[in-house]
C-alpha atoms as a PDB file:
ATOM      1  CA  UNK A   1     137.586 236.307 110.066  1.00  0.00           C
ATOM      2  CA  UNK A   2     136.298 238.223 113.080  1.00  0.00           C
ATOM      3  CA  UNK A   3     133.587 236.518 115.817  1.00  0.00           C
ATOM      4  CA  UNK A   4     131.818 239.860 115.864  1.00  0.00           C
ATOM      5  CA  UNK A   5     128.612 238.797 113.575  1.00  0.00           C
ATOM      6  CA  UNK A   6     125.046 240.187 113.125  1.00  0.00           C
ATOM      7  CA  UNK A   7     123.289 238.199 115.841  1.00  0.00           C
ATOM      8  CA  UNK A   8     120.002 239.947 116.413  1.00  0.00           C
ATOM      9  CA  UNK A   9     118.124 242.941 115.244  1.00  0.00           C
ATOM     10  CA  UNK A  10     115.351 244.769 117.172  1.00  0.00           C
ATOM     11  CA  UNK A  11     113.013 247.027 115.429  1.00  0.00           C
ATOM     12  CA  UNK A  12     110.532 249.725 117.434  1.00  0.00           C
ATOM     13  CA  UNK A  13     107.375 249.264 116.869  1.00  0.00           C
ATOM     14  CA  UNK A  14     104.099 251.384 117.782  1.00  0.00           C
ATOM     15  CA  UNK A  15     101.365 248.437 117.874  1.00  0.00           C
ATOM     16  CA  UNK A  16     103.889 245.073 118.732  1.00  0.00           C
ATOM     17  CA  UNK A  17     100.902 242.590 117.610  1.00  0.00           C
ATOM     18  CA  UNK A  18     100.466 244.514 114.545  1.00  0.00           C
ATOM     19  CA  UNK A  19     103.833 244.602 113.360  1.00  0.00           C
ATOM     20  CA  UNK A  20     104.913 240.583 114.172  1.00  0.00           C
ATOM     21  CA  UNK A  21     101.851 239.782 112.148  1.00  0.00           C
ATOM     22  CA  UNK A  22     102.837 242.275 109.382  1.00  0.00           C
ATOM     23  CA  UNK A  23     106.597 240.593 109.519  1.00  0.00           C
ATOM     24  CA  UNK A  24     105.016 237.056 110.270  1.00  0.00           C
ATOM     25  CA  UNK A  25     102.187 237.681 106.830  1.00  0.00           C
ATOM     26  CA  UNK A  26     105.601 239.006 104.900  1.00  0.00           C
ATOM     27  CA  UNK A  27     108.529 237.287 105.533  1.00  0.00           C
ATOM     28  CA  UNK A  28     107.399 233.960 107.305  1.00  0.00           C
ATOM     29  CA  UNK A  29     109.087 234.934 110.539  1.00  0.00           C
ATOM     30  CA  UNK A  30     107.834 233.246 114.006  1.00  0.00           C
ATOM     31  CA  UNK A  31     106.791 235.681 117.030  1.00  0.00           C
ATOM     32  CA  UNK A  32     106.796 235.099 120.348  1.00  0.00           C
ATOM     33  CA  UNK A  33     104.940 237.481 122.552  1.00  0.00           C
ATOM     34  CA  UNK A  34     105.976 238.639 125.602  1.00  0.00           C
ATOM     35  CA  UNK A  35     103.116 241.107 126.633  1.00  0.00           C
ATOM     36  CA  UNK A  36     104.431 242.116 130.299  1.00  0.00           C
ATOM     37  CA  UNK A  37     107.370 243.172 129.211  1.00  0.00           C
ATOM     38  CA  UNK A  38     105.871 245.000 125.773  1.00  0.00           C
ATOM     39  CA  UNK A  39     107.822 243.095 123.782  1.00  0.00           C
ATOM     40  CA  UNK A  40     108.008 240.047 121.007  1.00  0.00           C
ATOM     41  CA  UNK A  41     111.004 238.200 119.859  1.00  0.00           C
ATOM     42  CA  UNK A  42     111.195 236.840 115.908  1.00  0.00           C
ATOM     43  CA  UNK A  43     112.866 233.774 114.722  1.00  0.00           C
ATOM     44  CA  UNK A  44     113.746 234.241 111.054  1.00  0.00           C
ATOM     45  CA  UNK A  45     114.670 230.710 110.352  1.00  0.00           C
ATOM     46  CA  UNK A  46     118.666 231.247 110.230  1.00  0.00           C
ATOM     47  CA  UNK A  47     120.824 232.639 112.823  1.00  0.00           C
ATOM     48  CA  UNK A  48     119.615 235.924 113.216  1.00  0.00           C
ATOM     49  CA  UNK A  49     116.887 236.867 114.959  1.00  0.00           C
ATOM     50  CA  UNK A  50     115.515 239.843 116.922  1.00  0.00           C
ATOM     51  CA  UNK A  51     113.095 241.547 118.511  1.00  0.00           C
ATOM     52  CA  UNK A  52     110.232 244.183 118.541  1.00  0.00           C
ATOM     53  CA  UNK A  53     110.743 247.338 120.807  1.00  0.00           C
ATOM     54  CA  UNK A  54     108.172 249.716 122.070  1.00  0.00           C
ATOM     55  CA  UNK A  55     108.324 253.163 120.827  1.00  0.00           C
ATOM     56  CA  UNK A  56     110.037 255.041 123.603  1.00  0.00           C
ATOM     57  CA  UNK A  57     111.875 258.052 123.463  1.00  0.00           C
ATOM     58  CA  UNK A  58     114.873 256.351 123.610  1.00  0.00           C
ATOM     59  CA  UNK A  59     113.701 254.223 120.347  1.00  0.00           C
ATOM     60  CA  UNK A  60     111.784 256.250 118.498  1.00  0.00           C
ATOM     61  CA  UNK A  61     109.341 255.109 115.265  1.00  0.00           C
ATOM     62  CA  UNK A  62     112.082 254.081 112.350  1.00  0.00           C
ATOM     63  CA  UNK A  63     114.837 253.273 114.709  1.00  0.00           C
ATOM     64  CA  UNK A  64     116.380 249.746 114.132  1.00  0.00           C
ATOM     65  CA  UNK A  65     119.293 248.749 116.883  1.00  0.00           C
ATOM     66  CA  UNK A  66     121.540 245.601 114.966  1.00  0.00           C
ATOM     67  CA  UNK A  67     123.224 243.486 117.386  1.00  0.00           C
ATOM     68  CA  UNK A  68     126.643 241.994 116.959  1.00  0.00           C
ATOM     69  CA  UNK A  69     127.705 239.208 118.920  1.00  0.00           C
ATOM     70  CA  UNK A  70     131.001 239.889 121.578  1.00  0.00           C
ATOM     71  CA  UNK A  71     132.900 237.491 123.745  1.00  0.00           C
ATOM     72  CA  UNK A  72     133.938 240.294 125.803  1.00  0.00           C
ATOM     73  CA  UNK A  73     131.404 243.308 125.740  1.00  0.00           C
ATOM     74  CA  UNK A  74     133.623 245.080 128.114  1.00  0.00           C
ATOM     75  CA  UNK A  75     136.411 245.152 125.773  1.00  0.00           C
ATOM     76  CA  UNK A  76     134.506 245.882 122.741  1.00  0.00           C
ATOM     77  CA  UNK A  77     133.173 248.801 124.702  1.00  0.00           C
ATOM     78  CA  UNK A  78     136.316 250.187 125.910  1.00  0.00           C
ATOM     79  CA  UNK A  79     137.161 250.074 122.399  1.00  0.00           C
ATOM     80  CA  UNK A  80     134.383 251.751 120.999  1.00  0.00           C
ATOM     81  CA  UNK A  81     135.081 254.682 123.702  1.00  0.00           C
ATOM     82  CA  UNK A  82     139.027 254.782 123.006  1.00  0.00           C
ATOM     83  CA  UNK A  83     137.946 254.860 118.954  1.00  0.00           C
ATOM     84  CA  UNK A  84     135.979 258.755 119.573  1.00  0.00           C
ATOM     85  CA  UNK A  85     132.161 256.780 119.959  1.00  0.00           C
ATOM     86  CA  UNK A  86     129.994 257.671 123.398  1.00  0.00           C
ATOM     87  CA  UNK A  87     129.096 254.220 125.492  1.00  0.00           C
ATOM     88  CA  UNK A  88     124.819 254.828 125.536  1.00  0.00           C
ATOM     89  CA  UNK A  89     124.397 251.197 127.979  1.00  0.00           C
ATOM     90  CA  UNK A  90     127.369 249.780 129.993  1.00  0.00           C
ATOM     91  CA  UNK A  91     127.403 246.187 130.022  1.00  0.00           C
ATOM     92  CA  UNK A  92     123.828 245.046 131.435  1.00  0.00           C
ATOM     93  CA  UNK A  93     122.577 241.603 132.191  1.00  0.00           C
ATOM     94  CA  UNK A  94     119.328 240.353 130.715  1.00  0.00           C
ATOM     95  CA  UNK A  95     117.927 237.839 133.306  1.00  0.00           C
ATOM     96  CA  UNK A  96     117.951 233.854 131.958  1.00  0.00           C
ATOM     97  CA  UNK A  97     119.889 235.185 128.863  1.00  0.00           C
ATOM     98  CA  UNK A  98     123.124 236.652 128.601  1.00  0.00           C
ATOM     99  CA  UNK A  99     124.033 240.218 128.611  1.00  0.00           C
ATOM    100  CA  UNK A 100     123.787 243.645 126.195  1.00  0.00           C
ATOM    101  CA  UNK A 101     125.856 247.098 126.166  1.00  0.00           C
ATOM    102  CA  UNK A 102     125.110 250.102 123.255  1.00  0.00           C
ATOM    103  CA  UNK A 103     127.031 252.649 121.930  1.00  0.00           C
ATOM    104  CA  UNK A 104     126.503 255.280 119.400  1.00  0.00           C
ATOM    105  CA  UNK A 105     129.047 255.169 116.415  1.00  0.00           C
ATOM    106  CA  UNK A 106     130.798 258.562 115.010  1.00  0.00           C
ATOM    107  CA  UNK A 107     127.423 258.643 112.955  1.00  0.00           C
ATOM    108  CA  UNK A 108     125.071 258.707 115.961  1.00  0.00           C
ATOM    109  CA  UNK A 109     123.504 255.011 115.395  1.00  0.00           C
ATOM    110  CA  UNK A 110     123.262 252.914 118.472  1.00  0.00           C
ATOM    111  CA  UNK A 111     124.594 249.614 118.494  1.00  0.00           C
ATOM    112  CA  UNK A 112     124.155 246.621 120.496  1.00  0.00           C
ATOM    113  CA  UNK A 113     126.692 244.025 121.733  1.00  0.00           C
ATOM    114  CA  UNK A 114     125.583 240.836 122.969  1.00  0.00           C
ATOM    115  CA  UNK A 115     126.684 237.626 124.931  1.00  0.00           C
ATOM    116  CA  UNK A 116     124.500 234.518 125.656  1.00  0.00           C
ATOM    117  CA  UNK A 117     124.861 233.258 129.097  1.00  0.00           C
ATOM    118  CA  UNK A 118     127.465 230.311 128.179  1.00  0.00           C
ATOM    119  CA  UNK A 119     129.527 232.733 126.413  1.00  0.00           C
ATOM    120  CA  UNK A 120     127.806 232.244 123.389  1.00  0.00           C
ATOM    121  CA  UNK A 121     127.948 235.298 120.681  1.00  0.00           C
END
């Protein structure tokens, strides 16, 4: 069985109070706001949780970015690239929490690899 499991989904959102209390009122999830950095993170009770994004360019309204969990993003990026896919983020760390890289698959959706900062996926 591989390690490489769902491990967090982030979802952009226009109005980031609006929509944790519209996931919050609907599914039960927990929010936790992070207002200077525009951002909220959900626990859905299991082991996947996520995030809400601002609308950006980059992640527009309707874009959802799943995350799958790597013990070496490096690899799985250099993989990715040698499979035809473009890399969108090179490995990057995320201060206090682990680290992230994107890239697009042949279909043009972005996806997210992550590490915890003990090596945790």
């Amino acid at each position: 069985m591989s390690e490489h499991r769902v491990v967090h989904v982030e979802i952009s959102a226009q109005d980031r109070e609006a929509a944790a209390k519209f996931y919050g009122d609907l599914f039960g999830w927990k929010f936790e706001q992070f207002p200077d950095m525009n951002y909220a993170t959900f626990d859905t009770g299991n082991s996947v949780g996520g995030g809400l994004n601002p609308v950006t360019d980059t992640n527009p309204a309707g874009s959802v970015v799943v995350y799958i969990g790597s013990a070496d993003i490096d690899a799985d990026l250099a993989k990715a690239e040698s499979l035809g896919t473009k890399i969108v983020q090179p490995k990057t760390e995320i201060p206090n929490t682990g680290w992230f890289g994107f890239f697009a698959d042949p279909t043009g959706n972005m996806i997210g690899l992550y590490t915890g900062l003990e090596g945790e996926s």
